[in-house]
C-alpha atoms as a PDB file:
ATOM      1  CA  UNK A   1       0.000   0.000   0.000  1.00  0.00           C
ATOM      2  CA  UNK A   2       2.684   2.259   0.781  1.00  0.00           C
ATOM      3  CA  UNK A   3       4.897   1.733  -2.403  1.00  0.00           C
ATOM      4  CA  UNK A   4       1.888   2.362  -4.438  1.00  0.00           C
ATOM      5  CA  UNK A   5       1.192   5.533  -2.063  1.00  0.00           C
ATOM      6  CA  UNK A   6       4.364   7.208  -2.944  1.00  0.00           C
ATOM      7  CA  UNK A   7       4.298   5.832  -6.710  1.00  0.00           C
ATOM      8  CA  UNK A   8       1.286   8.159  -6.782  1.00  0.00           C
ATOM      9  CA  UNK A   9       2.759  10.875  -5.395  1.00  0.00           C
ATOM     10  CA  UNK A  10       6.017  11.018  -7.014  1.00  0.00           C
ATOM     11  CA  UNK A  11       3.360  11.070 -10.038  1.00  0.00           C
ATOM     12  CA  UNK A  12       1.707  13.518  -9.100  1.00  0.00           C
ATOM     13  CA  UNK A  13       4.642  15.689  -8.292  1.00  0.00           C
ATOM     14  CA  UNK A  14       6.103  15.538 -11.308  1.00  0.00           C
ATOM     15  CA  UNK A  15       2.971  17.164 -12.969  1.00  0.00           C
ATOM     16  CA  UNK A  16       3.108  19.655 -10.587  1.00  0.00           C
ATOM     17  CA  UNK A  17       5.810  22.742 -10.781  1.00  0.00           C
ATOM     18  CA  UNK A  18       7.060  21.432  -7.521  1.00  0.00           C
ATOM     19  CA  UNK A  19      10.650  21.275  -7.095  1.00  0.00           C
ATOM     20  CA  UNK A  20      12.551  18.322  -7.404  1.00  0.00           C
ATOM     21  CA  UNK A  21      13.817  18.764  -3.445  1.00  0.00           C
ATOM     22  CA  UNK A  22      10.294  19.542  -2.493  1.00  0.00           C
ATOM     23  CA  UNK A  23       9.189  16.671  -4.430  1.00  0.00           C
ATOM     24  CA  UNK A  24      11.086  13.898  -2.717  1.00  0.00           C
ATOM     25  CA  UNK A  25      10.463  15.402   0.951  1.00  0.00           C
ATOM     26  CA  UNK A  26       6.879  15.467   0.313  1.00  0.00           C
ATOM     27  CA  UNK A  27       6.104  11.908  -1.048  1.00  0.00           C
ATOM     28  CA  UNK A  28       9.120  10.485   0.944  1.00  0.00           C
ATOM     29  CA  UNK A  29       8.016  12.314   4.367  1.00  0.00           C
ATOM     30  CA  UNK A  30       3.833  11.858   3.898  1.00  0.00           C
ATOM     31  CA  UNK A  31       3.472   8.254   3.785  1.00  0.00           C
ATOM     32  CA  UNK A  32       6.448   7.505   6.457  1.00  0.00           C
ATOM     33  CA  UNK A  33       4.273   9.885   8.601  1.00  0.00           C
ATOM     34  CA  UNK A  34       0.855   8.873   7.898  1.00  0.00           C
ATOM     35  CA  UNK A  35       1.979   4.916   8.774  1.00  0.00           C
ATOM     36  CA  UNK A  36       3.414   5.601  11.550  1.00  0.00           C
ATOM     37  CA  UNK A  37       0.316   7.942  12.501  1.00  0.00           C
ATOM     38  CA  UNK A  38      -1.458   4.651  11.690  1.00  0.00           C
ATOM     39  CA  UNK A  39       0.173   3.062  13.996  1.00  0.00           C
ATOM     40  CA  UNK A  40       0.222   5.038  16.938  1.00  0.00           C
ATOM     41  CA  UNK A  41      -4.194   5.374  16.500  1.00  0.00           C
ATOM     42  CA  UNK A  42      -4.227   1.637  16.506  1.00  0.00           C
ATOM     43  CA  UNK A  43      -2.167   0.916  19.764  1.00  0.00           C
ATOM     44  CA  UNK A  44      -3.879   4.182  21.384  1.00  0.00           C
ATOM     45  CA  UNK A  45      -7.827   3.711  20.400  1.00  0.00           C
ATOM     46  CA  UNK A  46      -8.028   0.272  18.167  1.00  0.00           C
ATOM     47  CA  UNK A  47      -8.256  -2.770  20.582  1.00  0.00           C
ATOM     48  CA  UNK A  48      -7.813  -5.761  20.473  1.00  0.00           C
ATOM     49  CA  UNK A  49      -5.166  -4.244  17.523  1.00  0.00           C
ATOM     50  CA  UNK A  50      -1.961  -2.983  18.546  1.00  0.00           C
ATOM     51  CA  UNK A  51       0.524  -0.541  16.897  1.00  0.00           C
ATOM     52  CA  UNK A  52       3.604  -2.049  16.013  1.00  0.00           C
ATOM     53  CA  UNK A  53       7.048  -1.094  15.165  1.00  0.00           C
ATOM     54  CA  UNK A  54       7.702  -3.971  12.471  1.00  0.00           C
ATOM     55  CA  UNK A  55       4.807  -2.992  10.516  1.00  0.00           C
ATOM     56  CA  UNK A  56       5.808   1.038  10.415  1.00  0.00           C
ATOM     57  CA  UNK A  57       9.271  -0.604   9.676  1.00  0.00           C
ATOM     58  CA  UNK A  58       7.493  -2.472   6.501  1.00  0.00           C
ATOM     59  CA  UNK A  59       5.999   0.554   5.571  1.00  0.00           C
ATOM     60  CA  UNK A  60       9.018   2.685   5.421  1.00  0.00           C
ATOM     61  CA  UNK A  61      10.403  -0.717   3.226  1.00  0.00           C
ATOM     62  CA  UNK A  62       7.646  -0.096   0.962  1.00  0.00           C
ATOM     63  CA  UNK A  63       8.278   3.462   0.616  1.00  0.00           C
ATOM     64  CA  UNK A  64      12.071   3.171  -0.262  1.00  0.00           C
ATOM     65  CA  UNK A  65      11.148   0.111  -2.893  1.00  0.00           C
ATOM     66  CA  UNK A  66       8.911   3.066  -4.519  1.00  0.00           C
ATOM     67  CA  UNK A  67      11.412   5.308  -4.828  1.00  0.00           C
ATOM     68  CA  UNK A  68      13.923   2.825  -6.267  1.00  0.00           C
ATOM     69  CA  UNK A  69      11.206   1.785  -8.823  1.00  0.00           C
ATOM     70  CA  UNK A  70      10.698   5.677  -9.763  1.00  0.00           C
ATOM     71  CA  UNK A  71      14.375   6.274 -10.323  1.00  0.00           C
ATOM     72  CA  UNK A  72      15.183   2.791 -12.592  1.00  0.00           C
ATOM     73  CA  UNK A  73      11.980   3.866 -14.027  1.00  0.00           C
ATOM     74  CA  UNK A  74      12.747   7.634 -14.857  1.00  0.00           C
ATOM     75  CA  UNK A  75      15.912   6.580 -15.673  1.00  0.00           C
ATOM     76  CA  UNK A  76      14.581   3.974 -17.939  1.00  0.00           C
ATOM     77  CA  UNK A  77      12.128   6.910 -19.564  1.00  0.00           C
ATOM     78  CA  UNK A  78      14.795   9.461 -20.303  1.00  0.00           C
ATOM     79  CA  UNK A  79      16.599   6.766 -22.074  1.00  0.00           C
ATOM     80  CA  UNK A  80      13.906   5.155 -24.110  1.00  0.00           C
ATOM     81  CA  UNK A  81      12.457   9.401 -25.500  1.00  0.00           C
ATOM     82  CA  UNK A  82      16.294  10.397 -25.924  1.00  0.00           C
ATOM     83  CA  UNK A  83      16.411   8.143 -29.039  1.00  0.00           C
END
């Protein structure tokens, strides 16, 4: 879920006239918060669940596999429309 998350909006970004800084901080930083956020409602408010650290970890996993996808694939792109 999160790796799609930040697929999206590293999409979105780049149709945007955000900056490229801007652009990684943003869809780097929101889903890292937002599952941890997650996390933190479910030990506080959801029982019988309970927040845990493993699964936050796994998100932030997810996250950085997105962002290695979206570089390879950039990468890929620039390539493919430079010939």
């Amino acid at each position: 879920m999160y790796l799609v998350l930040t697929l999206v909006l590293l999409w979105d970004s780049k149709r945007t006239d955000c900056q490229p800084r801007q652009m990684w901080i943003i869809a780097t930083a929101i889903p890292v918060i937002y599952g941890g956020f997650i996390e933190m409602i479910q030990e506080r408010y959801c029982h019988p669940r309970t927040g845990d650290w493993m699964d936050w970890l796994s998100d932030c996993v997810g996250v950085v596999l997105a962002v290695g996808i979206w570089i390879i694939g950039t990468k890929w792109h620039e390539r493919r429309t430079a010939q």
